[in-house]
C-alpha atoms as a PDB file:
ATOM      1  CA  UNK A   1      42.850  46.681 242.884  1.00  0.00           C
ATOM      2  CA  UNK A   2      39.395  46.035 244.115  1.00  0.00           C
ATOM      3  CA  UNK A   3      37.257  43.461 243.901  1.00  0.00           C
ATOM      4  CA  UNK A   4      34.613  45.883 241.392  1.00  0.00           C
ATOM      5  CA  UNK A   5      37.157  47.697 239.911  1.00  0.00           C
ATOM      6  CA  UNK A   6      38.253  44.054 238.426  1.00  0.00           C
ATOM      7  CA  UNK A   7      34.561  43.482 237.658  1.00  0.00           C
ATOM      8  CA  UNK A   8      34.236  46.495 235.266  1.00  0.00           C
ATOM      9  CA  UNK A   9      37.526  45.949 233.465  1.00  0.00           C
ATOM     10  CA  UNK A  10      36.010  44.642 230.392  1.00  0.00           C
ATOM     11  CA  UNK A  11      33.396  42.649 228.789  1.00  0.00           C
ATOM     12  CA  UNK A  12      31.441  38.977 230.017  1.00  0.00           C
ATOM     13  CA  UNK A  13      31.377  36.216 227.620  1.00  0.00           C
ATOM     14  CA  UNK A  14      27.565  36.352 227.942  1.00  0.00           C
ATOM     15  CA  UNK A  15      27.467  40.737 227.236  1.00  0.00           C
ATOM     16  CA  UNK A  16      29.970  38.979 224.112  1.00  0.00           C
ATOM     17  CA  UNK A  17      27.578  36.754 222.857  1.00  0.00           C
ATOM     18  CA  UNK A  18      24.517  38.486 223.016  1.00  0.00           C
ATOM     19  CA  UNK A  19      26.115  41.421 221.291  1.00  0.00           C
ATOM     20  CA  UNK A  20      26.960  38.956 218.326  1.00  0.00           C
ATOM     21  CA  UNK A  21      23.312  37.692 217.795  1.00  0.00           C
ATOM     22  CA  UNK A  22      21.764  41.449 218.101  1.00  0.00           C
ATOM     23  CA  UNK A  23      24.229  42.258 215.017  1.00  0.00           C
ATOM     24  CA  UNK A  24      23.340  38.411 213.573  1.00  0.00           C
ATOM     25  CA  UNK A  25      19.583  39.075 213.644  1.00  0.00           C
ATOM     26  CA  UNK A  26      20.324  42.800 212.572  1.00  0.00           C
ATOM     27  CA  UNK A  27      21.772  41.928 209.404  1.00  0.00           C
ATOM     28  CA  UNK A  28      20.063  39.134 208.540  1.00  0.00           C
ATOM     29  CA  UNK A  29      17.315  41.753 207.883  1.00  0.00           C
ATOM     30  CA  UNK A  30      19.214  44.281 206.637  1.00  0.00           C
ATOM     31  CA  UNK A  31      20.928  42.032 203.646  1.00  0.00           C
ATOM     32  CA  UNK A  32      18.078  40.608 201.727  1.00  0.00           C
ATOM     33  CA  UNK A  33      16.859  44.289 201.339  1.00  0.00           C
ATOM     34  CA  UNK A  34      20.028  45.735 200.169  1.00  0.00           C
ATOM     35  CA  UNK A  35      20.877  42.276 197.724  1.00  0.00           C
ATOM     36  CA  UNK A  36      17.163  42.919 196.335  1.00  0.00           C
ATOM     37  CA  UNK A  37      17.931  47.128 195.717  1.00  0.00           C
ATOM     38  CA  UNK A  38      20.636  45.596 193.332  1.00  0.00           C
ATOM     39  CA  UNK A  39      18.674  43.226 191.921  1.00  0.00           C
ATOM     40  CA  UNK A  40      16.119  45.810 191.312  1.00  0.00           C
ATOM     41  CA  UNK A  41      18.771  48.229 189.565  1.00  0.00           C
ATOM     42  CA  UNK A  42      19.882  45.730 187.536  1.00  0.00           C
ATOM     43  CA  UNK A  43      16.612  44.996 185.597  1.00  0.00           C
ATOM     44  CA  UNK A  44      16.098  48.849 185.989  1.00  0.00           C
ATOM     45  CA  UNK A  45      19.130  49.246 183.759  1.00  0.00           C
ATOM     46  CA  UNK A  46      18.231  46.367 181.521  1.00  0.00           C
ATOM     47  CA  UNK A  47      14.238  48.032 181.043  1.00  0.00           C
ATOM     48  CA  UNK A  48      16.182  51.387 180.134  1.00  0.00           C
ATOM     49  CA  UNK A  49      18.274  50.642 177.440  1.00  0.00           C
ATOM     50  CA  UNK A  50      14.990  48.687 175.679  1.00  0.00           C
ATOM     51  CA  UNK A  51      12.931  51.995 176.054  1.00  0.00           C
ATOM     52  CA  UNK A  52      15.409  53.852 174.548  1.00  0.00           C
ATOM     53  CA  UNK A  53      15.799  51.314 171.732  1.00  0.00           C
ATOM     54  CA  UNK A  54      12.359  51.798 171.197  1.00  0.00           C
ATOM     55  CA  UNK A  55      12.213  55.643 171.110  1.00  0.00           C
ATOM     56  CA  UNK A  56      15.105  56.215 169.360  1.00  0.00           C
ATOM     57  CA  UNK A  57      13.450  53.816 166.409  1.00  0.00           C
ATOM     58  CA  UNK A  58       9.735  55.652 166.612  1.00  0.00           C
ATOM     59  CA  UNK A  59      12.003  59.100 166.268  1.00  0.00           C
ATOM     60  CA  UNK A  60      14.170  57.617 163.280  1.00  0.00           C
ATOM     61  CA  UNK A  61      10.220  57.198 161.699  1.00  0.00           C
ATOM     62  CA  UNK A  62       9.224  59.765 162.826  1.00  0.00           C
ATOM     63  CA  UNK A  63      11.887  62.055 161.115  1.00  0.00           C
ATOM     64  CA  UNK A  64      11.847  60.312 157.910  1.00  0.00           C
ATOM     65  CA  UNK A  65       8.166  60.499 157.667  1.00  0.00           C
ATOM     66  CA  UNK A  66       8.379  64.287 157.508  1.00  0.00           C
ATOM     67  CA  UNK A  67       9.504  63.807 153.925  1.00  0.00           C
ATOM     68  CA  UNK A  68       6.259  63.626 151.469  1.00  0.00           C
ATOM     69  CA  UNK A  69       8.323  60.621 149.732  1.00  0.00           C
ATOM     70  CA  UNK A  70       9.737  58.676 152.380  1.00  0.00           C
ATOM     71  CA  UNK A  71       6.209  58.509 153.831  1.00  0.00           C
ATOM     72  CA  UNK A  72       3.922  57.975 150.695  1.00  0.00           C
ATOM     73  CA  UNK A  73       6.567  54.979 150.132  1.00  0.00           C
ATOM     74  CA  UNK A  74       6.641  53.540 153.663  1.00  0.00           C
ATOM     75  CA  UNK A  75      10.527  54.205 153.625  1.00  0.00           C
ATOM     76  CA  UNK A  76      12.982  55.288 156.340  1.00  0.00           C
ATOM     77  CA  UNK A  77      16.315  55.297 154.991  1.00  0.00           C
ATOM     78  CA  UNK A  78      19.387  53.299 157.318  1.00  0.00           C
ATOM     79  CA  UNK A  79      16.631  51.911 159.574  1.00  0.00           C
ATOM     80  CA  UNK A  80      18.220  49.089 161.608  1.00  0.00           C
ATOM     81  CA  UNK A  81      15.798  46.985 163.909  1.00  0.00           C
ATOM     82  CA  UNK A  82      17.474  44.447 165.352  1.00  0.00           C
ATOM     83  CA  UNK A  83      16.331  43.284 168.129  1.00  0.00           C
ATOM     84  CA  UNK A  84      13.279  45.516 167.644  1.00  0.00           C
ATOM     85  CA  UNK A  85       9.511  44.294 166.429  1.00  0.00           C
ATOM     86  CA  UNK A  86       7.918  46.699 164.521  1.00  0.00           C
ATOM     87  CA  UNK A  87       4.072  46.918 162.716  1.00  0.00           C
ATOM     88  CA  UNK A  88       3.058  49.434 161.120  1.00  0.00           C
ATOM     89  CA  UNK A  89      -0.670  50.274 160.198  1.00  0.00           C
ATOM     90  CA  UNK A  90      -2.451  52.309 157.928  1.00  0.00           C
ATOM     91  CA  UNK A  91      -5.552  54.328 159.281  1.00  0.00           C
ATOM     92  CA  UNK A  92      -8.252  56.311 158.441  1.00  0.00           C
ATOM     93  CA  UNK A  93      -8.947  59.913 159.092  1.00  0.00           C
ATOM     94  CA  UNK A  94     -10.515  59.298 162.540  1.00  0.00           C
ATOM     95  CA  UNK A  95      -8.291  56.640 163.151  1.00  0.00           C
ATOM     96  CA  UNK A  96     -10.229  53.386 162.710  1.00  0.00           C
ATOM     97  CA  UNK A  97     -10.324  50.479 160.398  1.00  0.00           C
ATOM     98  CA  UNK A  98      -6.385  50.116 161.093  1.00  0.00           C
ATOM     99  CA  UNK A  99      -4.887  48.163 158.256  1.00  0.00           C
ATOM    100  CA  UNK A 100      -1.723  46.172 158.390  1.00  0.00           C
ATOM    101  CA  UNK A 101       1.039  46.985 155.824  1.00  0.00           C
ATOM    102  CA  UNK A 102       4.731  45.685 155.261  1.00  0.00           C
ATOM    103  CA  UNK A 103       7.752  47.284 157.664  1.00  0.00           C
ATOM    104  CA  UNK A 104       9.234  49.891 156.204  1.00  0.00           C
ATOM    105  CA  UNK A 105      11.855  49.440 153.684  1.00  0.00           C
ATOM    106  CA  UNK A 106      15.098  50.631 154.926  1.00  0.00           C
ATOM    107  CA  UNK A 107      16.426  52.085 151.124  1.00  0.00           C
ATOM    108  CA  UNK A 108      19.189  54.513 151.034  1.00  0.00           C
ATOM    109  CA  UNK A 109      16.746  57.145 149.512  1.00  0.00           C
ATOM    110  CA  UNK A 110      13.415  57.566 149.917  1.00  0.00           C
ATOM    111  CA  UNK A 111      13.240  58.739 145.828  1.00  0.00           C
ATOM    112  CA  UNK A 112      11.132  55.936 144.450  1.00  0.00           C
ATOM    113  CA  UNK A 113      10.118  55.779 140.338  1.00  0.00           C
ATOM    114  CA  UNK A 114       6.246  56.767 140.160  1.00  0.00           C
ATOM    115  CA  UNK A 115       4.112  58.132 142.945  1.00  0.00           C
ATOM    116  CA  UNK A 116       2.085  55.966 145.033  1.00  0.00           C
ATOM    117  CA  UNK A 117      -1.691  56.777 144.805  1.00  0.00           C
ATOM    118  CA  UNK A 118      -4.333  56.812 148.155  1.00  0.00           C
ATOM    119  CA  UNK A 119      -1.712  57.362 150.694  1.00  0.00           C
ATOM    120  CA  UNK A 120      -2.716  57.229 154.053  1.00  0.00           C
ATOM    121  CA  UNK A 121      -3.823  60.251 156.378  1.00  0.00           C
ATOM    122  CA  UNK A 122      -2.394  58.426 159.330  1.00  0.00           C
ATOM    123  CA  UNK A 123       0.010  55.316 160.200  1.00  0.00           C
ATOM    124  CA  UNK A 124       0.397  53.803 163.510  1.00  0.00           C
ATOM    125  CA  UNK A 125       3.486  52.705 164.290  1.00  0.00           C
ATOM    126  CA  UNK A 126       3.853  50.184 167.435  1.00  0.00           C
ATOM    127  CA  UNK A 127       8.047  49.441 167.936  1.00  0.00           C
ATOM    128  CA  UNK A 128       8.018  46.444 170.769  1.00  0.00           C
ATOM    129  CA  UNK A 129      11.903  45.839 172.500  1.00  0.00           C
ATOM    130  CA  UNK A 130      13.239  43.161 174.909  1.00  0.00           C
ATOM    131  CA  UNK A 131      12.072  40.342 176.266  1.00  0.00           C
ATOM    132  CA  UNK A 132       9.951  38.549 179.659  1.00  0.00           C
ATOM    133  CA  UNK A 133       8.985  41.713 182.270  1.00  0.00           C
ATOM    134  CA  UNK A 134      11.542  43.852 180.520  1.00  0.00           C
ATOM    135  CA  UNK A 135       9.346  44.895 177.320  1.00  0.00           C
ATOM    136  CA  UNK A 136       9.035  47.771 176.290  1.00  0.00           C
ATOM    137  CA  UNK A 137       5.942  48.784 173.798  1.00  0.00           C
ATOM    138  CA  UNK A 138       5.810  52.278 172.486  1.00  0.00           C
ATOM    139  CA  UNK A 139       2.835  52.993 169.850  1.00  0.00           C
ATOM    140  CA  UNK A 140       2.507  56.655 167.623  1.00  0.00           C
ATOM    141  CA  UNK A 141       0.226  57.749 165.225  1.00  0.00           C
ATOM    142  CA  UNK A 142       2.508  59.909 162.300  1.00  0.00           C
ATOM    143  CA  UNK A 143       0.311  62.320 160.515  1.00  0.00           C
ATOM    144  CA  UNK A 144       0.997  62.260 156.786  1.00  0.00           C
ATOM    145  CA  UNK A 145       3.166  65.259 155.529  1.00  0.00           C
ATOM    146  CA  UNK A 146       1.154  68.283 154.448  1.00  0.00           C
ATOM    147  CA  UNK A 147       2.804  67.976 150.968  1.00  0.00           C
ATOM    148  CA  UNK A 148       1.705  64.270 150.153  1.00  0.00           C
ATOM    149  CA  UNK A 149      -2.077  63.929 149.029  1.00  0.00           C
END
């Protein structure tokens, strides 16, 4: 064996060492971007579930309000909001002058003894979920039901 055949064998300590900081340095960019991705999906996940918490309570409204009854009576039968703020607000025709009124009774039937006088043209309903950065406010304005007065 010659002398430079003996020198290209393998590796210096120094070629060693410098290869370990390159991949050092390299990571220690690389990791705080890829640890903050999966922070980022975790509150993504967390932001989801209260938007759909939301929705699927404006569409639970908004299907019960399609009955003349459940609407004129501020009713929605086997609503559960837990976990879930809710307001609900009477308007005018255009709109304005938004009154407050009570949550909407969650009665097993919307049938309620006597009929309810001056109901509402429109109701906004604003359904608020989660908590901190995660909120999730979703507002609607339900049209009342061409059979109520």
């Amino acid at each position: 064996m010659t002398s430079s055949e003996q020198n290209q064998a393998g590796m210096t300590l120094l070629e060693v060492l410098a290869s370990i900081l390159l991949l050092g340095i390299l990571l220690a960019v690389i990791l705080p971007s890829i640890v903050g991705l999966l922070g980022l999906s975790g509150k993504s996940t967390v932001q989801l579930g209260s938007a759909v918490t939301a929705q699927r309570t404006i569409e639970k409204i908004k299907g019960a309000w399609q009955r003349p009854d459940c609407y004129a009576n501020n009713i929605v039968p086997e609503l559960n909001i837990t976990g879930v703020t809710l307001t609900v607000q009477n308007l005018g025709k255009r709109a304005d002058s938004p009154v407050a009124i009570g949550n909407p009774s969650d009665a097993l039937s919307c049938a309620v003894a006597g009929t309810v006088s001056n109901v509402p043209p429109l109701r906004r309903v604003t359904v608020s979920t989660g908590n901190g950065p995660q909120d999730t406010t979703l507002t609607l304005d339900i049209r009342r039901p061409r059979d109520t007065q």
